[in-house]
PDB file of N, CA and C in Angstrom:
ATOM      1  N   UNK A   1       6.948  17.528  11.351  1.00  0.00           N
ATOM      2  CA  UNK A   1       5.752  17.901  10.626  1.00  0.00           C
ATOM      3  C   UNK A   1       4.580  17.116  11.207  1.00  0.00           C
ATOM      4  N   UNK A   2       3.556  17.877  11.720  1.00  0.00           N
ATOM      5  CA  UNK A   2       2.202  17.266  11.739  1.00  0.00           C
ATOM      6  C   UNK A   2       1.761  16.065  11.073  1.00  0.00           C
ATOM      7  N   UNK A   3       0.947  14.613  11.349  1.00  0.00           N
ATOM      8  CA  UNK A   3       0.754  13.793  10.480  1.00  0.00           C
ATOM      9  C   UNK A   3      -0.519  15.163   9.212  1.00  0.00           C
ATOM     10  N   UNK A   4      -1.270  15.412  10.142  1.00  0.00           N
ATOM     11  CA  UNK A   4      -2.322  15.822   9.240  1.00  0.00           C
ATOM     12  C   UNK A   4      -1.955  17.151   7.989  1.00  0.00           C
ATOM     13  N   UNK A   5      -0.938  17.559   8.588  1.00  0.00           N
ATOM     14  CA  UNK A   5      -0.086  18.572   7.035  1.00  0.00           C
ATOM     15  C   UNK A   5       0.487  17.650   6.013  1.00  0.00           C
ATOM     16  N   UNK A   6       1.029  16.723   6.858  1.00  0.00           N
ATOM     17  CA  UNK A   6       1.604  16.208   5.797  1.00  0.00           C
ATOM     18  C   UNK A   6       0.569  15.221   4.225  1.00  0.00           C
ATOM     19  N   UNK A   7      -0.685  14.718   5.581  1.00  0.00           N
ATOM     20  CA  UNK A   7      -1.745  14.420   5.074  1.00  0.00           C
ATOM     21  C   UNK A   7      -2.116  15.616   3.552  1.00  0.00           C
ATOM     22  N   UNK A   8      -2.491  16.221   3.947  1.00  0.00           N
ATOM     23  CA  UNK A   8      -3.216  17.560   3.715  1.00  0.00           C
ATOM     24  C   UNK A   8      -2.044  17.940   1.662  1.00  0.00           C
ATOM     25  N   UNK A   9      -0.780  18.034   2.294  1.00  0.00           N
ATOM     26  CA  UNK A   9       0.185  18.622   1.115  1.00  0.00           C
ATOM     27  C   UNK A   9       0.541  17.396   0.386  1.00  0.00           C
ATOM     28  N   UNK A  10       0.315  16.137   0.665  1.00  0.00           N
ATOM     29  CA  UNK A  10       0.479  14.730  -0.178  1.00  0.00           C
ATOM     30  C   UNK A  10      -0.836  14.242  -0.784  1.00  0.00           C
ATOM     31  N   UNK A  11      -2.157  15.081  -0.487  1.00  0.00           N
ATOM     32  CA  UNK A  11      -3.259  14.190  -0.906  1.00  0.00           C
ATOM     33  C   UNK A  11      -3.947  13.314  -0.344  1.00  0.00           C
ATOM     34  N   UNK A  12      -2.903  12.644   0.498  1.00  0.00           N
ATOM     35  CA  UNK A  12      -3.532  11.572   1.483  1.00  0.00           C
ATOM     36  C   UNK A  12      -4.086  11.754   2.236  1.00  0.00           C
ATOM     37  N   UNK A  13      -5.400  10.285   2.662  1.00  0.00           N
ATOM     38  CA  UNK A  13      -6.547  10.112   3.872  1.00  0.00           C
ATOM     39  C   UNK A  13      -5.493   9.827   4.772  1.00  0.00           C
ATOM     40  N   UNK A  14      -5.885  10.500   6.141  1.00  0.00           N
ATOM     41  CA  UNK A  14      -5.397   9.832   6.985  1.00  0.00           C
ATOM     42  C   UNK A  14      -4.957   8.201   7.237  1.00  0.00           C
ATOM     43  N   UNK A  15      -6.076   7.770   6.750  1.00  0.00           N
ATOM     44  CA  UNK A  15      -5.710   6.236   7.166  1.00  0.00           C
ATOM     45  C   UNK A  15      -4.578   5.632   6.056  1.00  0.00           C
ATOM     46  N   UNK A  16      -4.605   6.279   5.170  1.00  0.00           N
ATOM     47  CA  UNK A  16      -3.381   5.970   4.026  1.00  0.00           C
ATOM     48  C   UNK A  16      -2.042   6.124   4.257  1.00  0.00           C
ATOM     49  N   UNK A  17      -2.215   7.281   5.037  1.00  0.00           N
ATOM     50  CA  UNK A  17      -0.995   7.965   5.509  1.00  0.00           C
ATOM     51  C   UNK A  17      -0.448   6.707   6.619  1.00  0.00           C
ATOM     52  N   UNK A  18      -1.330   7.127   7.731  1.00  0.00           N
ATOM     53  CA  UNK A  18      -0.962   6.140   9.130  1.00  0.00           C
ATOM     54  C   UNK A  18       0.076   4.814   8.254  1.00  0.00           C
ATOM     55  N   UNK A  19      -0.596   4.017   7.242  1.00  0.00           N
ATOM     56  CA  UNK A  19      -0.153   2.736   6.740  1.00  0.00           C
ATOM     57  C   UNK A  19       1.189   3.037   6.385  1.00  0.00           C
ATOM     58  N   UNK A  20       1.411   4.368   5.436  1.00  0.00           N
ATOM     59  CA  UNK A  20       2.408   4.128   4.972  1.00  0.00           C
ATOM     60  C   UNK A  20       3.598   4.343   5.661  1.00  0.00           C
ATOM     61  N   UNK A  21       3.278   5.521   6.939  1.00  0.00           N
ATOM     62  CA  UNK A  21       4.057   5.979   8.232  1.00  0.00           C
ATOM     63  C   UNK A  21       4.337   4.623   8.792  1.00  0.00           C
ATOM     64  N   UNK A  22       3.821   4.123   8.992  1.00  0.00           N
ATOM     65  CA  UNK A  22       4.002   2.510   9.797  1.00  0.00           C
ATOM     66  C   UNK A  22       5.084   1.877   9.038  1.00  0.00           C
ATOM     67  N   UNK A  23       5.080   1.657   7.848  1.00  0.00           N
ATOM     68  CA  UNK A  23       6.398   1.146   6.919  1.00  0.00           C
ATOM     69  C   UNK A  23       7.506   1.803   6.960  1.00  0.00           C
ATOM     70  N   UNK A  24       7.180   3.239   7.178  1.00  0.00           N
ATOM     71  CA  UNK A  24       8.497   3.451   7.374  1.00  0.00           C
ATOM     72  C   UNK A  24       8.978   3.777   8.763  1.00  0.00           C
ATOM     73  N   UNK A  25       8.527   3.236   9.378  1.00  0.00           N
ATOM     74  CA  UNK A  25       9.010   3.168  11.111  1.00  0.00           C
ATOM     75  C   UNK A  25       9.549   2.116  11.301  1.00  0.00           C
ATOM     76  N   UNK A  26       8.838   1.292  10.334  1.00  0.00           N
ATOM     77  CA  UNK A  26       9.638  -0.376  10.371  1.00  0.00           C
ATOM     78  C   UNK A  26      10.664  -0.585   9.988  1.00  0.00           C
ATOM     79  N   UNK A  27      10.942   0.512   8.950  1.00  0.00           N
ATOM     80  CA  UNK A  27      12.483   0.481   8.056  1.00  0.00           C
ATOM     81  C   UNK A  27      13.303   1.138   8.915  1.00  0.00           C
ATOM     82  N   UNK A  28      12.899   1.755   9.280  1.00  0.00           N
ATOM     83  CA  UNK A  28      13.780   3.055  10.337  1.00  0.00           C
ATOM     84  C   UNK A  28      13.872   4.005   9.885  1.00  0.00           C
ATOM     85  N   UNK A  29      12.923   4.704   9.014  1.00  0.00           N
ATOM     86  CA  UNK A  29      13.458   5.647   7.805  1.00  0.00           C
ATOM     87  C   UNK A  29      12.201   7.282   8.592  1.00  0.00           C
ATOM     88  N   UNK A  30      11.768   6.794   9.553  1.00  0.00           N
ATOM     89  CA  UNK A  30      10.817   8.140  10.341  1.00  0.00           C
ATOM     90  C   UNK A  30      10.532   7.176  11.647  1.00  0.00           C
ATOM     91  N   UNK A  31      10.325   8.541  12.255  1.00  0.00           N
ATOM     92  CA  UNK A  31       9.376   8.308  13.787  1.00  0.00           C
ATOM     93  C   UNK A  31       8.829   8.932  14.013  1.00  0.00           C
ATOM     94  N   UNK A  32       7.426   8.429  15.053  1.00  0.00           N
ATOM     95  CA  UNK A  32       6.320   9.442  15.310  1.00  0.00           C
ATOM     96  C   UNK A  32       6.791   9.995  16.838  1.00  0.00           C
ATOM     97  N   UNK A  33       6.029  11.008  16.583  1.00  0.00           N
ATOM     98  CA  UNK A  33       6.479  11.631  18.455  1.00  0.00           C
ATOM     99  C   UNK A  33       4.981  12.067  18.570  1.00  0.00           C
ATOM    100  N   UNK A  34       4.481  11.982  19.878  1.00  0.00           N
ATOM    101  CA  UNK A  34       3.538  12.755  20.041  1.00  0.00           C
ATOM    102  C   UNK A  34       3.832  14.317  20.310  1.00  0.00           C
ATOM    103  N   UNK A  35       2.662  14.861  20.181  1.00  0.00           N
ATOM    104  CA  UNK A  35       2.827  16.568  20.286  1.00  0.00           C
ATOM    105  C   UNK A  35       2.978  16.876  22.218  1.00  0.00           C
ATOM    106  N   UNK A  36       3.523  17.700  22.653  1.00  0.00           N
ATOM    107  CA  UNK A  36       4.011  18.008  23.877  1.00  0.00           C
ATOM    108  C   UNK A  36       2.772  18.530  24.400  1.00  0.00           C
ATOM    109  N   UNK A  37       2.242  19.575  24.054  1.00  0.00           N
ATOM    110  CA  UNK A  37       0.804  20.341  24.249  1.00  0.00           C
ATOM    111  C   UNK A  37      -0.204  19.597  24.014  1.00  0.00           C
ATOM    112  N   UNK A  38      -0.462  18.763  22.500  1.00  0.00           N
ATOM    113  CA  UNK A  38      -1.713  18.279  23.051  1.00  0.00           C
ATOM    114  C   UNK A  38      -1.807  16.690  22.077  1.00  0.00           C
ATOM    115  N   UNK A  39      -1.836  16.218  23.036  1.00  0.00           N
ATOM    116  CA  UNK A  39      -1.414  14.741  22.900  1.00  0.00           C
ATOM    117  C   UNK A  39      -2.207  14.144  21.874  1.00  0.00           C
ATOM    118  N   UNK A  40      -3.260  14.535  21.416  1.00  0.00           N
ATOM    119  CA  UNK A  40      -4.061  13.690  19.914  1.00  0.00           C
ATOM    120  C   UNK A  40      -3.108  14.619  18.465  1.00  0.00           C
ATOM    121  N   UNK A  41      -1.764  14.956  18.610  1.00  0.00           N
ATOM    122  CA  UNK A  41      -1.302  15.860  17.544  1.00  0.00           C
ATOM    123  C   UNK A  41      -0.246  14.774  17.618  1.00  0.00           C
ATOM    124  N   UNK A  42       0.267  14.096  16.043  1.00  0.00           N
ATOM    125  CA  UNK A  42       0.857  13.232  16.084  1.00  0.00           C
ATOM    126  C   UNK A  42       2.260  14.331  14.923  1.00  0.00           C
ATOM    127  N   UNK A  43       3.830  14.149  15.261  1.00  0.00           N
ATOM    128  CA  UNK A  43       4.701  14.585  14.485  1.00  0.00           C
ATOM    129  C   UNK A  43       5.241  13.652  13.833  1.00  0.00           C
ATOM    130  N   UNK A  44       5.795  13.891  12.868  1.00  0.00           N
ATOM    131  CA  UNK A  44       6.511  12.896  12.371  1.00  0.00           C
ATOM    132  C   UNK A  44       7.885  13.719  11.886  1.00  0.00           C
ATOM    133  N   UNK A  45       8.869  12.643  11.432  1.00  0.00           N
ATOM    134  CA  UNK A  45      10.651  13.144  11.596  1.00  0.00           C
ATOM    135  C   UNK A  45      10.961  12.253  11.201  1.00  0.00           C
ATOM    136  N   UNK A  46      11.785  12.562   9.732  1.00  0.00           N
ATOM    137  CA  UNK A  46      12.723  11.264   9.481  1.00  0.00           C
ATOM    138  C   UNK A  46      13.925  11.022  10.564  1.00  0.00           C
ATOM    139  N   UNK A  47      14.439  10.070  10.308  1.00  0.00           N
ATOM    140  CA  UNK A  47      15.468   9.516  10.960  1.00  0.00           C
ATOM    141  C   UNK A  47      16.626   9.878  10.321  1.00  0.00           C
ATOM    142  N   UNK A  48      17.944   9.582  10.900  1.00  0.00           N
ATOM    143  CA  UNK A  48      19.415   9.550  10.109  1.00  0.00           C
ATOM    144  C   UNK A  48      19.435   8.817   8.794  1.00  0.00           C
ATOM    145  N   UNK A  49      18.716   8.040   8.828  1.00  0.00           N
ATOM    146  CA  UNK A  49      18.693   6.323   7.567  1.00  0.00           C
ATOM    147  C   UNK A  49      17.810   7.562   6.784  1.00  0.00           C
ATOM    148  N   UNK A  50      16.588   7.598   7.268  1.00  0.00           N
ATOM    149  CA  UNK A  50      15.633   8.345   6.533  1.00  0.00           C
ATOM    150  C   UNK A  50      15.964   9.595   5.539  1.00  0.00           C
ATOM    151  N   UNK A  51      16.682  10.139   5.875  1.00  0.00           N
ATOM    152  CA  UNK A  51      17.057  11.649   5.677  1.00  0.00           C
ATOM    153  C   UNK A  51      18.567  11.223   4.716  1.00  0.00           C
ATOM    154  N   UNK A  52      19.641  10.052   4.984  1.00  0.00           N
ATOM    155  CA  UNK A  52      20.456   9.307   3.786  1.00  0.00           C
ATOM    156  C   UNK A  52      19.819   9.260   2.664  1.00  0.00           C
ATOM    157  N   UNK A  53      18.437   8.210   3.028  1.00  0.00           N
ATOM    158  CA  UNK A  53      17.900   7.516   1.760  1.00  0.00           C
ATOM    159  C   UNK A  53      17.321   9.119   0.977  1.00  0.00           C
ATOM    160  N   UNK A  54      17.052  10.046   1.830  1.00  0.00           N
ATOM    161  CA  UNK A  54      16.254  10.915   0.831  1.00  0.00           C
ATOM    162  C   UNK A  54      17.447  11.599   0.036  1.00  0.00           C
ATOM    163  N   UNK A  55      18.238  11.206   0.464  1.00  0.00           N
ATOM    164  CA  UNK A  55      19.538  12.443  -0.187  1.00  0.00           C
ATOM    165  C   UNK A  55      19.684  11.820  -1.140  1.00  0.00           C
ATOM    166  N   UNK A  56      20.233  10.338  -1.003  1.00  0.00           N
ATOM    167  CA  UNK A  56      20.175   9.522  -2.408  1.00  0.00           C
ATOM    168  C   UNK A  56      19.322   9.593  -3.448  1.00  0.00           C
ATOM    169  N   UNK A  57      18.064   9.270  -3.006  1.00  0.00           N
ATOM    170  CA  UNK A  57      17.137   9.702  -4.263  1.00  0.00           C
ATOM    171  C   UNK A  57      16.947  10.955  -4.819  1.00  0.00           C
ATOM    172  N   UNK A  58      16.971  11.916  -4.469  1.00  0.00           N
ATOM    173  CA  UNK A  58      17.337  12.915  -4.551  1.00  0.00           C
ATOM    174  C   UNK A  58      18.372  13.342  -5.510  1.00  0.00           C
ATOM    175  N   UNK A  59      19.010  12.860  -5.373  1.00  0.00           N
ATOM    176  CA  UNK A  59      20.649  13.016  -6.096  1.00  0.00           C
ATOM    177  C   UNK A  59      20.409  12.547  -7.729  1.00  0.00           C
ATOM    178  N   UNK A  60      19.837  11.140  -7.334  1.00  0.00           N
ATOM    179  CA  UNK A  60      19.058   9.904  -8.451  1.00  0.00           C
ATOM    180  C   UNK A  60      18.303  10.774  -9.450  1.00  0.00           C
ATOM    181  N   UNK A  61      17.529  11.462  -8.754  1.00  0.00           N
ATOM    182  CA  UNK A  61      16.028  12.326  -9.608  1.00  0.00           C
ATOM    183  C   UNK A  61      16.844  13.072 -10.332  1.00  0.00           C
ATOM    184  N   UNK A  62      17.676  13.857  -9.578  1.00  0.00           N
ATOM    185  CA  UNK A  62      18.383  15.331 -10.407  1.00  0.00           C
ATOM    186  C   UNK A  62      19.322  14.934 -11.397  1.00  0.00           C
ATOM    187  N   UNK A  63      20.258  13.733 -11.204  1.00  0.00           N
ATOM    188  CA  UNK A  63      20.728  13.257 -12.368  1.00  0.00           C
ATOM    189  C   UNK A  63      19.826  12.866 -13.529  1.00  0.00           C
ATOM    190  N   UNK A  64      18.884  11.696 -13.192  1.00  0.00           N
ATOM    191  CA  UNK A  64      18.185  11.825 -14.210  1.00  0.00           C
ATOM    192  C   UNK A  64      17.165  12.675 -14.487  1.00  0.00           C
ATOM    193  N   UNK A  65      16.535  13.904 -14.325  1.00  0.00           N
ATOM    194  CA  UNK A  65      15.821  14.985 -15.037  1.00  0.00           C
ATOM    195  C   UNK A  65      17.077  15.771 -15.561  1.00  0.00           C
ATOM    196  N   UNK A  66      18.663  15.819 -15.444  1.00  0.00           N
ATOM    197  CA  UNK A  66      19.492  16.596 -16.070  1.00  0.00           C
ATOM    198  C   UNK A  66      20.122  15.993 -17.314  1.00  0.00           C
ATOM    199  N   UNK A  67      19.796  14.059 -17.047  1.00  0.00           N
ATOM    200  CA  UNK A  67      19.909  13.536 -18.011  1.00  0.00           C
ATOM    201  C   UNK A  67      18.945  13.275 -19.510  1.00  0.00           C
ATOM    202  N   UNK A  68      17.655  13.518 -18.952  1.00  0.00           N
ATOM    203  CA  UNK A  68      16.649  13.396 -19.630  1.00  0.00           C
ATOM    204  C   UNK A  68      16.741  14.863 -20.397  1.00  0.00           C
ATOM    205  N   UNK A  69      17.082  16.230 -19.773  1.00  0.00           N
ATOM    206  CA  UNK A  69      17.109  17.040 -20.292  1.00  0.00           C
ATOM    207  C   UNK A  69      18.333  17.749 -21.631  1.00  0.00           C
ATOM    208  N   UNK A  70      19.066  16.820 -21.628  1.00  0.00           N
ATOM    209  CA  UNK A  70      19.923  17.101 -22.030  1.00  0.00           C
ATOM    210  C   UNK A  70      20.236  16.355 -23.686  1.00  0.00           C
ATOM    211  N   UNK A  71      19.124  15.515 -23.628  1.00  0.00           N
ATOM    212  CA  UNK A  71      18.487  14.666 -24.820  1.00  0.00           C
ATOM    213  C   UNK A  71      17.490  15.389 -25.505  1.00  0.00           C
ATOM    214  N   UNK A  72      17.068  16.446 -25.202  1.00  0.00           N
ATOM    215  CA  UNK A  72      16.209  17.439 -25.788  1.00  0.00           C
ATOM    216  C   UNK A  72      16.816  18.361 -26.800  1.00  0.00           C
ATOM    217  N   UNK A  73      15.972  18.418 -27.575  1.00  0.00           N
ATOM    218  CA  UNK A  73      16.694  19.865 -28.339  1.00  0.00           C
ATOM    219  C   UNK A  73      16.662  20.753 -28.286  1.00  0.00           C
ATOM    220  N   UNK A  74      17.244  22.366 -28.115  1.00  0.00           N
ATOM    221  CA  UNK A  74      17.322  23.505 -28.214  1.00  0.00           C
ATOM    222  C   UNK A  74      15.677  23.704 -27.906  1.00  0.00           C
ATOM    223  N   UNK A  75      14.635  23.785 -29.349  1.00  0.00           N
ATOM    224  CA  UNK A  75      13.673  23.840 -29.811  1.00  0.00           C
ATOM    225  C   UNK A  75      12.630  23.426 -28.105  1.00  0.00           C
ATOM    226  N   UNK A  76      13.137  22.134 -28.077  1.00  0.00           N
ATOM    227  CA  UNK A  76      11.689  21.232 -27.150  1.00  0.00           C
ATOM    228  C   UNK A  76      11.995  21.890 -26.018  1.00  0.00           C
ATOM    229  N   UNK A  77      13.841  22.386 -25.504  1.00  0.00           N
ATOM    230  CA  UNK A  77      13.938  22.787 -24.149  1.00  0.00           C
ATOM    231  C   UNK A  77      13.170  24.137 -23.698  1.00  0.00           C
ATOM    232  N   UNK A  78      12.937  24.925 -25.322  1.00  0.00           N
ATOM    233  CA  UNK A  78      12.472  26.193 -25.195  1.00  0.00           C
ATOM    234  C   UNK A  78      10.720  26.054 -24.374  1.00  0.00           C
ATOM    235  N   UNK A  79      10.562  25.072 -25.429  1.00  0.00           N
ATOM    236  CA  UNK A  79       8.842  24.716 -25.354  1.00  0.00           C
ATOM    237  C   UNK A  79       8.592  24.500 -24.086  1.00  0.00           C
ATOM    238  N   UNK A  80       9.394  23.657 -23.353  1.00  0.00           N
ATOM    239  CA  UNK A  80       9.384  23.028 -21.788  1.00  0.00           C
ATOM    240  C   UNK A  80       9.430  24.649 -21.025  1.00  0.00           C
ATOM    241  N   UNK A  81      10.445  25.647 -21.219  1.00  0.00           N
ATOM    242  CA  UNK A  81      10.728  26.045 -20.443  1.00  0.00           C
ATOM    243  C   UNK A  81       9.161  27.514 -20.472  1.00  0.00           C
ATOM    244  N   UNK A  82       8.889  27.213 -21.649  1.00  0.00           N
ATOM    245  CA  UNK A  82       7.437  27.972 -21.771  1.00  0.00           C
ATOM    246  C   UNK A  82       6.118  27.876 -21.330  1.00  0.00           C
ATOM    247  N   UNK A  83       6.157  26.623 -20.752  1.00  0.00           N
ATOM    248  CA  UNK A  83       5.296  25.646 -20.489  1.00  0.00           C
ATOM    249  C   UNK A  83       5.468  25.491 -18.982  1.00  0.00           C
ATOM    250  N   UNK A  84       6.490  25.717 -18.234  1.00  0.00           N
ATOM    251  CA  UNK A  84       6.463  25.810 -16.954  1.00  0.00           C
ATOM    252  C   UNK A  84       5.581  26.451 -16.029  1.00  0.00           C
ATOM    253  N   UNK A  85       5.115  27.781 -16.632  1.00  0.00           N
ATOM    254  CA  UNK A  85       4.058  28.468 -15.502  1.00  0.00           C
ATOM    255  C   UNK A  85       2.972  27.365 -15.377  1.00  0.00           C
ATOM    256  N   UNK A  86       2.437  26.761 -16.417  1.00  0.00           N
ATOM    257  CA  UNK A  86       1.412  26.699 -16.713  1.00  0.00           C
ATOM    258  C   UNK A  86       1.612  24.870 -15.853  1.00  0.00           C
ATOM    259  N   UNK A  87       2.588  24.511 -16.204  1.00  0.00           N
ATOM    260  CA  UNK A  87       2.642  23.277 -15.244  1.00  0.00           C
ATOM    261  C   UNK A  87       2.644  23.375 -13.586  1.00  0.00           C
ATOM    262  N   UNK A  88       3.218  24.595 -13.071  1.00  0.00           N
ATOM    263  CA  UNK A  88       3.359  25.144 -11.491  1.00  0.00           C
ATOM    264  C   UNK A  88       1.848  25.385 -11.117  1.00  0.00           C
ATOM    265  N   UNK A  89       0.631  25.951 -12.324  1.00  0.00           N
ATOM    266  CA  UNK A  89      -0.837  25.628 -11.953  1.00  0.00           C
ATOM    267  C   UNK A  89      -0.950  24.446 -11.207  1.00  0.00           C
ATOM    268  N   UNK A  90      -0.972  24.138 -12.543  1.00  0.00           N
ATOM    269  CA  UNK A  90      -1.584  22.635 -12.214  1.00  0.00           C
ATOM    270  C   UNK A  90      -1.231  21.400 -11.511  1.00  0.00           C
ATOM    271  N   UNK A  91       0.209  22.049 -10.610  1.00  0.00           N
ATOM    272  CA  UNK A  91       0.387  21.313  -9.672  1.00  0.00           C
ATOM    273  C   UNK A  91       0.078  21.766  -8.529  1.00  0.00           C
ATOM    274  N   UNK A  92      -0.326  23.637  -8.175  1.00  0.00           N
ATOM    275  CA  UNK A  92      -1.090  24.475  -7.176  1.00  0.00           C
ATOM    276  C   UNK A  92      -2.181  23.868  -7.000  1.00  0.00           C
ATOM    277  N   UNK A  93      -3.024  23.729  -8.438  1.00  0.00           N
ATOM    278  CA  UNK A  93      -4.559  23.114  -8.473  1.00  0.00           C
ATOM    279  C   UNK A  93      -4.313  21.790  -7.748  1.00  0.00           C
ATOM    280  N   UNK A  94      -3.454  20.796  -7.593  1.00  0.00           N
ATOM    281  CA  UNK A  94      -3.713  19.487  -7.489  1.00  0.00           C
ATOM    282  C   UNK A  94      -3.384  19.513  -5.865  1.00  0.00           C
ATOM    283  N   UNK A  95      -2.508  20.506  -5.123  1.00  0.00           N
ATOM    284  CA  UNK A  95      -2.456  20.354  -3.973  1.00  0.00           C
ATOM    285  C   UNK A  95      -3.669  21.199  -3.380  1.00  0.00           C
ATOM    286  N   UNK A  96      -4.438  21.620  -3.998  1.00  0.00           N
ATOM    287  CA  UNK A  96      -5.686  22.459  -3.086  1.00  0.00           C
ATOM    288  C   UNK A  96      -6.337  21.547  -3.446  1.00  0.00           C
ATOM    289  N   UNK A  97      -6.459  20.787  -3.944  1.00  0.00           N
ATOM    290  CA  UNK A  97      -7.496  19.333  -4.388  1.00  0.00           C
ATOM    291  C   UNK A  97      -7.474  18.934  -3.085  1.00  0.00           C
ATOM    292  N   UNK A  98      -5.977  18.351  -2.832  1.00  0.00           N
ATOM    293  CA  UNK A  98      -6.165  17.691  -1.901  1.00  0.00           C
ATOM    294  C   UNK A  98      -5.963  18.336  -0.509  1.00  0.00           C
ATOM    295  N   UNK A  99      -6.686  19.405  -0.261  1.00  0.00           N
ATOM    296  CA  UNK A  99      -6.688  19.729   1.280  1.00  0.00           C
ATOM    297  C   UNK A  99      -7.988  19.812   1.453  1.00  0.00           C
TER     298      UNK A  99
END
């Protein structure tokens, strides 16, 4: 992925980004490549470690939103599940914010 998409679909300034890309190059968890065609196009790619750790958390999140959900009642799960379009807005709205 492009630094600047990724920029672009996270919200982030470039220079925010660069910082946090840098931490995780240090961990081993991504690397940058330059672009083949035109060399001011920076990619980025998790790593093996990188792409572990995301599976883990991952795994982490879905247990707990299946755990959190499951503490709900009938009633609130309905409300949630009514309430979804209207949350998929306003997370559309928040990524055109940030491009």
């Amino acid at each position: 992925m492009r630094l600047s998409e990724l920029a672009g679909s996270e919200g982030l300034n470039p220079t925010m980004l660069s910082r946090i890309v840098a931490k995780l190059e240090d961990a081993d968890l991504a690397r940058r490549t330059p672009d083949i065609v035109d060399g001011r196009v920076v990619h980025l790619a998790a790593t093996d470690r990188g792409r572990a750790l995301y599976e883990v958390i991952r795994s982490q999140r879905t247990d707990a939103l299946k755990f959190a959900l499951e503490q709900m009642s009938p009633d609130e799960q309905r409300r949630l599940a009514d309430a979804l379009p209207v949350l998929e807005s306003l997370v559309e709205a928040l990524k055109q914010r940030g491009r």
